[in-house]
Protein backbone atom coordinates (compact mmCIF):
# COMPACT_ATOMS: atom_id res chain seq x y z
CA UNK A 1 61.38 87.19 34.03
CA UNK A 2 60.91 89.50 31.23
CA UNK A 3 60.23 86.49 29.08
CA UNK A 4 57.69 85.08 31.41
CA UNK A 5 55.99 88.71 31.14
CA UNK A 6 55.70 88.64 27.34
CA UNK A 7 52.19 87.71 26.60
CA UNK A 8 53.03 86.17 23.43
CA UNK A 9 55.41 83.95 25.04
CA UNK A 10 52.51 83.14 27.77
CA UNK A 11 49.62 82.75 25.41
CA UNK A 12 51.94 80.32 23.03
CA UNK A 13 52.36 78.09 26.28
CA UNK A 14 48.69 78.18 27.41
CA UNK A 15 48.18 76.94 23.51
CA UNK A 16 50.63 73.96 24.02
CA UNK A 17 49.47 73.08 26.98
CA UNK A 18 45.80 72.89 25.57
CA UNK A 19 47.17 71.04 23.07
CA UNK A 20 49.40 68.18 24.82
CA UNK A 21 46.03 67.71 27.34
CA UNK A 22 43.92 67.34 23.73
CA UNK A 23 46.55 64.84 22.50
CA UNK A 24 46.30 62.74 25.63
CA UNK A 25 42.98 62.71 25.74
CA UNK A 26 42.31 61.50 22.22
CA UNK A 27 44.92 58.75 22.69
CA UNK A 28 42.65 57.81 25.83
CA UNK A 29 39.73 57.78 23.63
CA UNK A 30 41.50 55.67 20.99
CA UNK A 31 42.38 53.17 23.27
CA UNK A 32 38.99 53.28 24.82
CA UNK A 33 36.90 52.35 21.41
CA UNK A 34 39.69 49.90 20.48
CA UNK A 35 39.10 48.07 23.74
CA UNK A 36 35.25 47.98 23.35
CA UNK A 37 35.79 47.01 19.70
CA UNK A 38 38.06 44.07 20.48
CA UNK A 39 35.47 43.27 23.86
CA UNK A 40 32.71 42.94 21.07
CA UNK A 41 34.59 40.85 18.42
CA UNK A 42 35.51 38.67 21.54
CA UNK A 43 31.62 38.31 22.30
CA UNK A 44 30.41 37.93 18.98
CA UNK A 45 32.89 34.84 18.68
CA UNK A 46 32.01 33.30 21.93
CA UNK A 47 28.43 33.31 20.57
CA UNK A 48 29.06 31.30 17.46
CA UNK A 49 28.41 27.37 18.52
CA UNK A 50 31.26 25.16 17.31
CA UNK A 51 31.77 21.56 17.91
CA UNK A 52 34.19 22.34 20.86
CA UNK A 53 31.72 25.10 22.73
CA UNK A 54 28.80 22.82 21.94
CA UNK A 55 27.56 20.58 24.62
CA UNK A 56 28.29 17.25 24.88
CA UNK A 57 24.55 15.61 25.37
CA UNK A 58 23.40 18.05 21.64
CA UNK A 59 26.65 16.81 20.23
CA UNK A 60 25.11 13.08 20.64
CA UNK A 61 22.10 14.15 19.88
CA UNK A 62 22.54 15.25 16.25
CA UNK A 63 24.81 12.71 15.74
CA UNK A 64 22.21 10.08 16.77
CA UNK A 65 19.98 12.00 14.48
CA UNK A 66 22.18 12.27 11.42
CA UNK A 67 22.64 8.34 11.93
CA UNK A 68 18.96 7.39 11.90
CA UNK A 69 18.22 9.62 9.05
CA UNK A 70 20.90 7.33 6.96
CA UNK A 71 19.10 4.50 8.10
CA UNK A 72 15.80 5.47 7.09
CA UNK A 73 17.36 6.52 3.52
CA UNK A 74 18.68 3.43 3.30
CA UNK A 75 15.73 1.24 4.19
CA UNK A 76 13.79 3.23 1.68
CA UNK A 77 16.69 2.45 -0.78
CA UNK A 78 16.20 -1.16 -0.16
CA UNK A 79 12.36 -1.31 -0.36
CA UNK A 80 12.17 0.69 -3.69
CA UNK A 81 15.07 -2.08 -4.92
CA UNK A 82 12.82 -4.80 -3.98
CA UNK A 83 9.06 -3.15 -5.55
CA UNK A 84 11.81 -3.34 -8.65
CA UNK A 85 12.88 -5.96 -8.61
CA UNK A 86 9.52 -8.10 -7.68
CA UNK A 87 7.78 -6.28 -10.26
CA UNK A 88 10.39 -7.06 -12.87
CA UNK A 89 10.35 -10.76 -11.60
CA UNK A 90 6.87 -10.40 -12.16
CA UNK A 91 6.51 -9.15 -15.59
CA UNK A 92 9.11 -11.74 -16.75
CA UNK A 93 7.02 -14.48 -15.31
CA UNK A 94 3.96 -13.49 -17.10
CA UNK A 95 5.69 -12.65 -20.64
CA UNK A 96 7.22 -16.40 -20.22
CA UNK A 97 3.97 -17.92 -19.41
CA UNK A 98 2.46 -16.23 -22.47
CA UNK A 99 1.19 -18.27 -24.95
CA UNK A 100 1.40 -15.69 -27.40
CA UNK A 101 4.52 -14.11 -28.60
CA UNK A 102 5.70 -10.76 -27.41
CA UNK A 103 8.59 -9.23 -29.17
CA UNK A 104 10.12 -5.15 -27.86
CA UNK A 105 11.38 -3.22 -30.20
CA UNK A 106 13.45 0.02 -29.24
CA UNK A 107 13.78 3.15 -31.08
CA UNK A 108 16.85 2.14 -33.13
CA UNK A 109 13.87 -0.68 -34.71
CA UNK A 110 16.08 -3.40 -33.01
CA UNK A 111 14.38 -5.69 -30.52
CA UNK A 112 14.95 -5.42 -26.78
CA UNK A 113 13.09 -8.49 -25.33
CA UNK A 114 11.00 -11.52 -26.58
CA UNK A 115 9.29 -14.23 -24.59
CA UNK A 116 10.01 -18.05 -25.19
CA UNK A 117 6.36 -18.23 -27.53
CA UNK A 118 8.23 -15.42 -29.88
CA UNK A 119 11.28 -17.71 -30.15
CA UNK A 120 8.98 -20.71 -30.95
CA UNK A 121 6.65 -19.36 -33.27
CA UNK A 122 9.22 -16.89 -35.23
CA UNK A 123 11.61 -19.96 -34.98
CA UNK A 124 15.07 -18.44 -33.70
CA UNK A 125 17.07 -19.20 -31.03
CA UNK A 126 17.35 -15.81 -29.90
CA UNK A 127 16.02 -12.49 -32.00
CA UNK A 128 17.28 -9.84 -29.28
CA UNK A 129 19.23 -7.57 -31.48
CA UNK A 130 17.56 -8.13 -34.67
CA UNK A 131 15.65 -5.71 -37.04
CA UNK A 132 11.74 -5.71 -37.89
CA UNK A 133 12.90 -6.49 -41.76
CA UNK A 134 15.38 -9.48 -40.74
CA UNK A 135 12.79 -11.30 -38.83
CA UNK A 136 9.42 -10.34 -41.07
CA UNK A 137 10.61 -9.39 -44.60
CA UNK A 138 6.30 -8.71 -44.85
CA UNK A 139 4.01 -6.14 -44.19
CA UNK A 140 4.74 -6.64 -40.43
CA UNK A 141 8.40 -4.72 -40.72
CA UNK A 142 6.24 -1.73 -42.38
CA UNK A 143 4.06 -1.69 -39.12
CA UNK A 144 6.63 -1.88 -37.02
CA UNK A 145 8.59 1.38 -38.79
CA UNK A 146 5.12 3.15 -39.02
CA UNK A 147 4.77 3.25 -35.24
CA UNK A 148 8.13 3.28 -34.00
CA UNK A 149 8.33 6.62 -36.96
CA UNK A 150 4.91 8.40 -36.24
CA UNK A 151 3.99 7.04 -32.77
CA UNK A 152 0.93 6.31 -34.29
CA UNK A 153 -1.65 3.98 -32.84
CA UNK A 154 -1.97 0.06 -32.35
CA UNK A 155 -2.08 -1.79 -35.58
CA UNK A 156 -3.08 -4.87 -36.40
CA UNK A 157 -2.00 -7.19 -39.29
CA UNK A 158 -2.36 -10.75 -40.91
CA UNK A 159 0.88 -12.05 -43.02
CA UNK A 160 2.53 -15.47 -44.21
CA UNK A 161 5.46 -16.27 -42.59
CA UNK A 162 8.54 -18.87 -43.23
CA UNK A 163 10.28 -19.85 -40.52
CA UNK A 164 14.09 -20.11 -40.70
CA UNK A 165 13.92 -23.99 -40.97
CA UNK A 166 11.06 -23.35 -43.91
CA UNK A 167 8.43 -24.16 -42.08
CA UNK A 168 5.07 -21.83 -43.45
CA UNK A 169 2.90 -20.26 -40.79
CA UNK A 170 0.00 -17.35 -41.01
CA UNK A 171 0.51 -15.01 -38.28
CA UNK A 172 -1.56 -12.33 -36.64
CA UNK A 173 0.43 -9.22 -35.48
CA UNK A 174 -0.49 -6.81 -33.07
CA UNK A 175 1.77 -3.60 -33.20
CA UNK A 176 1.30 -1.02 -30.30
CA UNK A 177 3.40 2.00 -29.08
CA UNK A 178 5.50 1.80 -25.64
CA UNK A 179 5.09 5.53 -24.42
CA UNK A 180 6.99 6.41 -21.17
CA UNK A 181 5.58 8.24 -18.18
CA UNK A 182 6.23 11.88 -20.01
CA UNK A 183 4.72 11.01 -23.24
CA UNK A 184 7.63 10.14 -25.18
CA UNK A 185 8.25 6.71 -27.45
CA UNK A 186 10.55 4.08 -25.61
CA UNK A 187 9.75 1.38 -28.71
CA UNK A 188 7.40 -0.52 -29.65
CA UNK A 189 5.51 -4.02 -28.52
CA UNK A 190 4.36 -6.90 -31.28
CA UNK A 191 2.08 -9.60 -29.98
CA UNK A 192 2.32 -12.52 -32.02
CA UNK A 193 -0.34 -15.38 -32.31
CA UNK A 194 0.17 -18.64 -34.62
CA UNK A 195 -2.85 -18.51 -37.17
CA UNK A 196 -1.46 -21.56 -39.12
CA UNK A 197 -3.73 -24.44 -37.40
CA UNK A 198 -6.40 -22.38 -37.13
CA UNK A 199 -5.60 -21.46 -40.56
CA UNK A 200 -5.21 -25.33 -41.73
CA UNK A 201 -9.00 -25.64 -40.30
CA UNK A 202 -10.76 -23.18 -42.37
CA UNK A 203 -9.18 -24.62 -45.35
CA UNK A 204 -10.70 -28.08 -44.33
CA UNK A 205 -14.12 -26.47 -43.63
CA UNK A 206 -14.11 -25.01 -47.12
CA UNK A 207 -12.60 -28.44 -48.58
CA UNK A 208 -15.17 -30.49 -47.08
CA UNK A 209 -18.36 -27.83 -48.26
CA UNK A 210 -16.33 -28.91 -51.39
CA UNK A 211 -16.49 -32.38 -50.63
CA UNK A 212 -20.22 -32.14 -49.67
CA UNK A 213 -21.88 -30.28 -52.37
CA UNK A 214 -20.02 -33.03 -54.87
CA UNK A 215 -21.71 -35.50 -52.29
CA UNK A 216 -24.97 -33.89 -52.38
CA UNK A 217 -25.47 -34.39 -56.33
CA UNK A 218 -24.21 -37.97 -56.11
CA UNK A 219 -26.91 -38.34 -54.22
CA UNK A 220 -29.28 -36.52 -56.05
CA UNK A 221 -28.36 -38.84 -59.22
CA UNK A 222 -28.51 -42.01 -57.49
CA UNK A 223 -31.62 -41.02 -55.95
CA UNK A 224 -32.94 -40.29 -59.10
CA UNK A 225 -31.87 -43.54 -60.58
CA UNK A 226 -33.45 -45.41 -57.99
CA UNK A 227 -36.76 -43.99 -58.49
CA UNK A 228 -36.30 -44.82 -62.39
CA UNK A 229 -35.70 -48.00 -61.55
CA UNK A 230 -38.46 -48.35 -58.92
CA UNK A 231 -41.21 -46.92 -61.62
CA UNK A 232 -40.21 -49.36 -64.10
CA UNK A 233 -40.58 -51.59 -62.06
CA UNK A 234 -43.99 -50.59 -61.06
CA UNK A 235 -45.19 -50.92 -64.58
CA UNK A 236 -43.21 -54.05 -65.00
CA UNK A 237 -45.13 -57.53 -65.23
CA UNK A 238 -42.41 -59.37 -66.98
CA UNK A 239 -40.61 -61.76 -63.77
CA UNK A 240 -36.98 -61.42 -65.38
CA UNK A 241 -36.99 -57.70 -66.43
CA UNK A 242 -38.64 -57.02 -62.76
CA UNK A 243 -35.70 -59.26 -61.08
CA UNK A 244 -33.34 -57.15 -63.12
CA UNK A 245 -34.92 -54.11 -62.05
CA UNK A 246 -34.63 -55.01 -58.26
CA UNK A 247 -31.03 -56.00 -58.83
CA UNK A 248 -30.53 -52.69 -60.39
CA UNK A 249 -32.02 -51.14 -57.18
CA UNK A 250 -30.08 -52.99 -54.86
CA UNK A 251 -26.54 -52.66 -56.48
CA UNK A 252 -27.64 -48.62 -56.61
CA UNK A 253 -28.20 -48.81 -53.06
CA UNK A 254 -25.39 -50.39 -52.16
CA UNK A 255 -22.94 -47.91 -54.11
CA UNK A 256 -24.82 -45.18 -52.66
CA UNK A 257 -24.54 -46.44 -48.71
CA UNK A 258 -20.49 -47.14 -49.80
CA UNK A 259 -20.30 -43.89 -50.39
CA UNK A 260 -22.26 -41.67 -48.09
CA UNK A 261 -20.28 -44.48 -45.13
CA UNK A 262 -16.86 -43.33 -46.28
CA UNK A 263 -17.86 -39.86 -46.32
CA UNK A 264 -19.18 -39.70 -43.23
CA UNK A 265 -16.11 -41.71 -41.35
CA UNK A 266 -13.64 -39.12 -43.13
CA UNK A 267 -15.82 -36.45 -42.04
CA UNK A 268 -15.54 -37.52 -38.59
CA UNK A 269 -12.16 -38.29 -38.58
CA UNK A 270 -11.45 -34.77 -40.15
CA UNK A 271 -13.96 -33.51 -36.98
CA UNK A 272 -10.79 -34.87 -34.54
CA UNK A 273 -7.86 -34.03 -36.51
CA UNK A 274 -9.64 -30.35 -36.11
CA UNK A 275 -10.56 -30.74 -32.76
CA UNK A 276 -6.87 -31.51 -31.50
CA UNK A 277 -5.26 -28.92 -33.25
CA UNK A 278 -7.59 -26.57 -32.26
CA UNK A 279 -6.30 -27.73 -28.56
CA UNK A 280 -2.84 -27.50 -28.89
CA UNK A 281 -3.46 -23.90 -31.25
């Protein structure tokens, strides 16, 4: 009893008791916000769709979706394959229906492509892979390397040619630049025509102006020595020296119609040699 009476001893177990009641109640609390923590985690997770709280109808749904996306991808796949393709079927048809040649040349100076009219006129089976210098050896190779070096413009150029077989030809080259879309150089194009019949013609034109002036003062002099003869005879009474005369005349003549008859059937035969080459040219 006497220890119950000592305030010290009472005040010390008012203090404990105070502090066992604070100690429960904090361990209440704890529990309390650990509950509502774990209640909120649990909500926050049952708000996040998944495939297994999604429903079944939206699961379909972007599935059917996602499917006819693919589909459309893939038609547009296909379609852009075929514009390709038709327009590379295209271009081939129209480079193989060229009369003209067309040869590509890349930026390593090799060529890429050629058309069938190349292969004829240049006279090789096949030039893919071949420099400018193998299949020119001319002035043509330095146009090529110009452009395909500097990018510069198109060029054009006239040079003899030998075909592999020997075969002489005049050619006139066109060299142009291949740009791409961003400005750059893929290569180079050279179109090709065959100048050689063409060629052949002029010399036959200038030949025959040849031919014709040489004409033109054999006529002149036999013209001339007709009218001598004709004014002698004019003045002429003696009957043998005028037969003579008219002899002269006629023999004159007769050279003179020999000759301007041959030149005119080689002329015209000249005119149709020209005029078929000038249709297969």
């Amino acid at each position: 009893m006497r220890l119950l009476n000592n305030p010290l001893v009472t005040h010390a177990a008012v203090m404990l008791f105070f502090a066992g009641l604070a100690f429960i109640v904090g361990l209440l609390f704890m529990r309390f916000l650990r509950r509502s923590i774990e209640d909120d985690r649990a909500i926050s997770s049952e708000a996040k769709p998944t495939l297994e709280t999604l429903p079944l109808h939206l699961y379909n749904t972007v599935i059917q979706q996602l499917k006819q996306q693919k589909q459309e991808l893939q038609e547009q796949t296909q379609n852009e394959q075929r514009r390709a393709r038709t327009t590379e079927n295209f271009s081939q048809a129209v480079l193989s229906n060229l009369s003209s040649g067309v040869l590509v040349f890349g930026t390593n100076r090799l060529v890429q492509q050629s058309n069938p009219a190349a292969k004829q006129i240049l006279g090789f089976a096949s030039s893919t892979g071949m420099s400018a210098d193998d299949l020119f050896r001319s002035e043509v190779a330095d146009e090529v390397r110009c452009v395909l070096r500097e990018g510069s413009g198109r060029r054009q150029v006239e040079a003899d040619y030998t075909t592999p077989a020997g075969e002489p030809r005049r050619l006139a080259v066109t060299v142009s630049p291949v740009p791409a879309a961003d400005g750059s150089l893929l290569g180079a194009a050279c179109l090709i025509n065959d100048l050689t019949a063409l060629e052949q013609i002029r010399r036959q034109q200038e030949l025959q102006g040849e031919m014709s002036a040489e004409r033109a003062l054999e006529l002149r002099k036999s013209l001339t020595t007709i009218s001598g003869y004709a004014q002698q005879l004019a003045k002429n009474r003696d009957p043998e020296l005028a037969q003579q005369l008219a002899d002269d005349i006629a023999d004159e003549a007769a050279r003179l119609d020999r000759s301007l008859g041959g030149f005119l059937t080689g002329k015209s035969a000249d005119a149709a040699t020209q005029s078929a080459a000038a249709s297969r040219g």
